[in-house]
Protein backbone atom coordinates (compact mmCIF):
# COMPACT_ATOMS: atom_id res chain seq x y z
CA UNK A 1 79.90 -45.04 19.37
CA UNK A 2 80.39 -48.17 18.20
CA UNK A 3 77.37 -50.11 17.36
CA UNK A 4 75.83 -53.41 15.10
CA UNK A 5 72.09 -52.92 13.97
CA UNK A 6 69.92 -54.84 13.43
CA UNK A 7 71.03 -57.53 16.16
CA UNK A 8 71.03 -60.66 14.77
CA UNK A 9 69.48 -63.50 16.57
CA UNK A 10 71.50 -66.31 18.26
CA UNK A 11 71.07 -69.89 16.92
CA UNK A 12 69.63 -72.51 19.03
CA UNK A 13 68.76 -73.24 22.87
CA UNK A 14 70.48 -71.20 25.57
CA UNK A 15 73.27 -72.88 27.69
CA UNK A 16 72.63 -73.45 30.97
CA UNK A 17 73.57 -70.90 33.29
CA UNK A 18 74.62 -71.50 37.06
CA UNK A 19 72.09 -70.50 39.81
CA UNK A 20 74.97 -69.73 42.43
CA UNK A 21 77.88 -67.20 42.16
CA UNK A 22 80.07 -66.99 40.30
CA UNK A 23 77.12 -66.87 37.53
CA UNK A 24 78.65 -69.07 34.82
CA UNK A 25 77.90 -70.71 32.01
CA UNK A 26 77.69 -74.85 32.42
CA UNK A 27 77.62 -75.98 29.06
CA UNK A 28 77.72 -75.27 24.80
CA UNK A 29 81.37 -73.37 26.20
CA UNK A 30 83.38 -72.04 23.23
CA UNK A 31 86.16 -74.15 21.97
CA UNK A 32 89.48 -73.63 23.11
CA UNK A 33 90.62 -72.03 19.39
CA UNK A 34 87.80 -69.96 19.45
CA UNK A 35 88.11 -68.87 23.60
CA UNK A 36 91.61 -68.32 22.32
CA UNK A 37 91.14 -66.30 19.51
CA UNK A 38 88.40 -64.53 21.57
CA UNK A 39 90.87 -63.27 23.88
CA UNK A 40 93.52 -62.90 21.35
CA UNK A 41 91.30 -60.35 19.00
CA UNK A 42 89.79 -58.44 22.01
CA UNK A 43 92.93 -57.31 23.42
CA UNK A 44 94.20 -56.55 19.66
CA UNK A 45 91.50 -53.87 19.88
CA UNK A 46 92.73 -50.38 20.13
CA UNK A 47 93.71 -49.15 23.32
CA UNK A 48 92.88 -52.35 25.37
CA UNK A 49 94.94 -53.90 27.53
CA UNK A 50 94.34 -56.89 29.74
CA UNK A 51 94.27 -57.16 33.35
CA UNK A 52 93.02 -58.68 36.57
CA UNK A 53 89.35 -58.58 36.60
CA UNK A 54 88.52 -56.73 40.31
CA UNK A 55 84.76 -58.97 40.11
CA UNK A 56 85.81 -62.20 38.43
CA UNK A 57 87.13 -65.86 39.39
CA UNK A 58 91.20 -66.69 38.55
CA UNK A 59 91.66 -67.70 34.83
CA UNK A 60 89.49 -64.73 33.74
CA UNK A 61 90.92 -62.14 31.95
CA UNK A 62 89.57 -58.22 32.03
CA UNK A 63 89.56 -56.18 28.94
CA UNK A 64 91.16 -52.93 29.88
CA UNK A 65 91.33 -49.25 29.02
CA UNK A 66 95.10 -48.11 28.86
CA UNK A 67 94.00 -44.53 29.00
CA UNK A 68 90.87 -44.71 31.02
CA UNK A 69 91.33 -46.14 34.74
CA UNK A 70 88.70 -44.65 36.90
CA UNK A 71 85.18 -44.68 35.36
CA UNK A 72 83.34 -42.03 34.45
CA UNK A 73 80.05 -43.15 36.08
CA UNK A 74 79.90 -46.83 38.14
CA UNK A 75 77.21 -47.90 35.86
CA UNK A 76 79.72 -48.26 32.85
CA UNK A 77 82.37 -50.62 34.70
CA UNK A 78 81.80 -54.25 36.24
CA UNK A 79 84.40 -53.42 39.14
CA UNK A 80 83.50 -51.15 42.00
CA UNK A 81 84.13 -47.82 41.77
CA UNK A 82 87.05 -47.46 44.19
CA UNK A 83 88.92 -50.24 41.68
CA UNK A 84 89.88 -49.46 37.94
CA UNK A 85 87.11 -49.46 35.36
CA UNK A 86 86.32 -52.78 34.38
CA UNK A 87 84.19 -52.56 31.33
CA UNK A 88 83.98 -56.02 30.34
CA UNK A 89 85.89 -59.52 30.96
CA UNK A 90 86.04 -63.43 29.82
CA UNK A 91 85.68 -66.34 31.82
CA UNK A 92 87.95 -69.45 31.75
CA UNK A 93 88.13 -71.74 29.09
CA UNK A 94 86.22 -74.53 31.23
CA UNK A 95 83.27 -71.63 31.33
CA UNK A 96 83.82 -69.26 28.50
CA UNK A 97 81.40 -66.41 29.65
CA UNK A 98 81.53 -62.78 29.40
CA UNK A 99 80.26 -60.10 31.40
CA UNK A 100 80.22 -56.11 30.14
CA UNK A 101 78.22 -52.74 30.01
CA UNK A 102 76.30 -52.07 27.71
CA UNK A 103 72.93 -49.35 27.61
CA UNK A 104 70.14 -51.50 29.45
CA UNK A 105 67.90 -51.23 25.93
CA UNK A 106 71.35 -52.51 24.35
CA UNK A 107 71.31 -55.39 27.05
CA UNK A 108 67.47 -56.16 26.39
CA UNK A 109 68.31 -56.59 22.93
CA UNK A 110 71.03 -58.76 23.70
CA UNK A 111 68.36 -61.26 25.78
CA UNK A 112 65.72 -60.83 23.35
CA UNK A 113 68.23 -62.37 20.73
CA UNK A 114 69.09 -65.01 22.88
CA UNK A 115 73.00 -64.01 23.14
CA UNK A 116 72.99 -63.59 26.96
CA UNK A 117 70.91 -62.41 29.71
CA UNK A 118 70.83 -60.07 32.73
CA UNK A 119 74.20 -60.49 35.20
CA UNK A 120 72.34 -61.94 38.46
CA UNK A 121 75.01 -59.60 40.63
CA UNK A 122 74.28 -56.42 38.45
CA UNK A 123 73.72 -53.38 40.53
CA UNK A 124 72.71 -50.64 37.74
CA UNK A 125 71.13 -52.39 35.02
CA UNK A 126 73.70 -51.93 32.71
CA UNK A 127 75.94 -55.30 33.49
CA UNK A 128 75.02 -58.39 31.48
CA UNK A 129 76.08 -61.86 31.07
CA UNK A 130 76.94 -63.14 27.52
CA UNK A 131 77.04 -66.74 26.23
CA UNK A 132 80.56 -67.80 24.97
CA UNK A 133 81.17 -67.89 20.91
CA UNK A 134 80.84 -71.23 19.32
CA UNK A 135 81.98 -70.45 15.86
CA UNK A 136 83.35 -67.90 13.70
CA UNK A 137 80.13 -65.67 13.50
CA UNK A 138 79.27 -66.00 17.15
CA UNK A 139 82.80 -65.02 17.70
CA UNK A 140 82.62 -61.95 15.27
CA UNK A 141 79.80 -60.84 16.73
CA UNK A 142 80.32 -61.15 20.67
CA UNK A 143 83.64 -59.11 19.96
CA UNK A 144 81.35 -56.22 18.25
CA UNK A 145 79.54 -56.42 22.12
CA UNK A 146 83.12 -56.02 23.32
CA UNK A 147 83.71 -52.95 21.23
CA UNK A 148 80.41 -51.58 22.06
CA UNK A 149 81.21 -52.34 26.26
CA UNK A 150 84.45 -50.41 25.55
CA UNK A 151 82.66 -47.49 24.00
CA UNK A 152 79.97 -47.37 26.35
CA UNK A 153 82.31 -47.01 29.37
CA UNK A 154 84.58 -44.02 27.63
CA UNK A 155 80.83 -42.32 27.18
CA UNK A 156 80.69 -38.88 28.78
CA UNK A 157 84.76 -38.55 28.66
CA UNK A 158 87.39 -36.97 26.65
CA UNK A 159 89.44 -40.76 25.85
């Protein structure tokens, strides 16, 4: 499984997250080149495809299994489990958000660095919220988080 140690911590105040649903993220978004590349580099990762995201507002784009659609346990996909496996997805460029499964120690590690914090909607513990990149490391490292959401959900199958 794919995994960063130690986590390094996040650089300055947290953004300002919304109170109401759809939890987003109000300000310090990523800029558009970096959202872009974001999106670009996740879906370059091996065996991801993008689709709809089953949980997420319009302009958001879910990072996809090709050869894992059902999930192997509901606490390893954002979606529900009659819809395909969902293991992480990015907001819209006016938000720039992410939301994926990781381990909950994994997703306390993740707050305790000050990269994201607890998804308010999150039924198992395992789905957490995660501040848009704002530069080249932040974007190197949030797509490590999207490698380790990927791995995470394929845990306990043969893909």
């Amino acid at each position: 499984m794919h995994r960063l140690s130690p986590m390094p911590m996040r650089a300055g105040a947290a953004p300002t997250v919304s109170d109401e649903g759809p939890q987003r993220q109000l300000d310090q978004q990523s800029p558009p080149e970096i959202w872009g590349r974001l999106v670009h580099d996740a879906l370059a990762l091996p065996g991801v495809v993008e689709g709809h995201s089953a949980v997420s507002p319009v302009g958001s784009r879910a990072f996809l299994l090709a050869d894992l659609v059902e999930a192997p346990s509901p606490e390893r996909s954002l979606a529900p489990p009659e819809d395909r496996l969902e293991p992480a997805h990015v907001h819209g460029v006016g938000d720039t958000s992410l939301h994926l499964v990781l381990p909950p120690r994994r997703g306390t590690e993740i707050v305790a660095a000050g990269w994201g914090i607890p998804h308010a909607y999150g039924d198992y513990g395992t789905e957490w919220f995660v501040y848009g990149p704002r530069n080249e490391r932040e974007l190197a490292f949030v797509l490590e988080l999207i490698r380790e959401a990927l791995d995470f959900a394929r845990v306990g199958t043969s893909g």
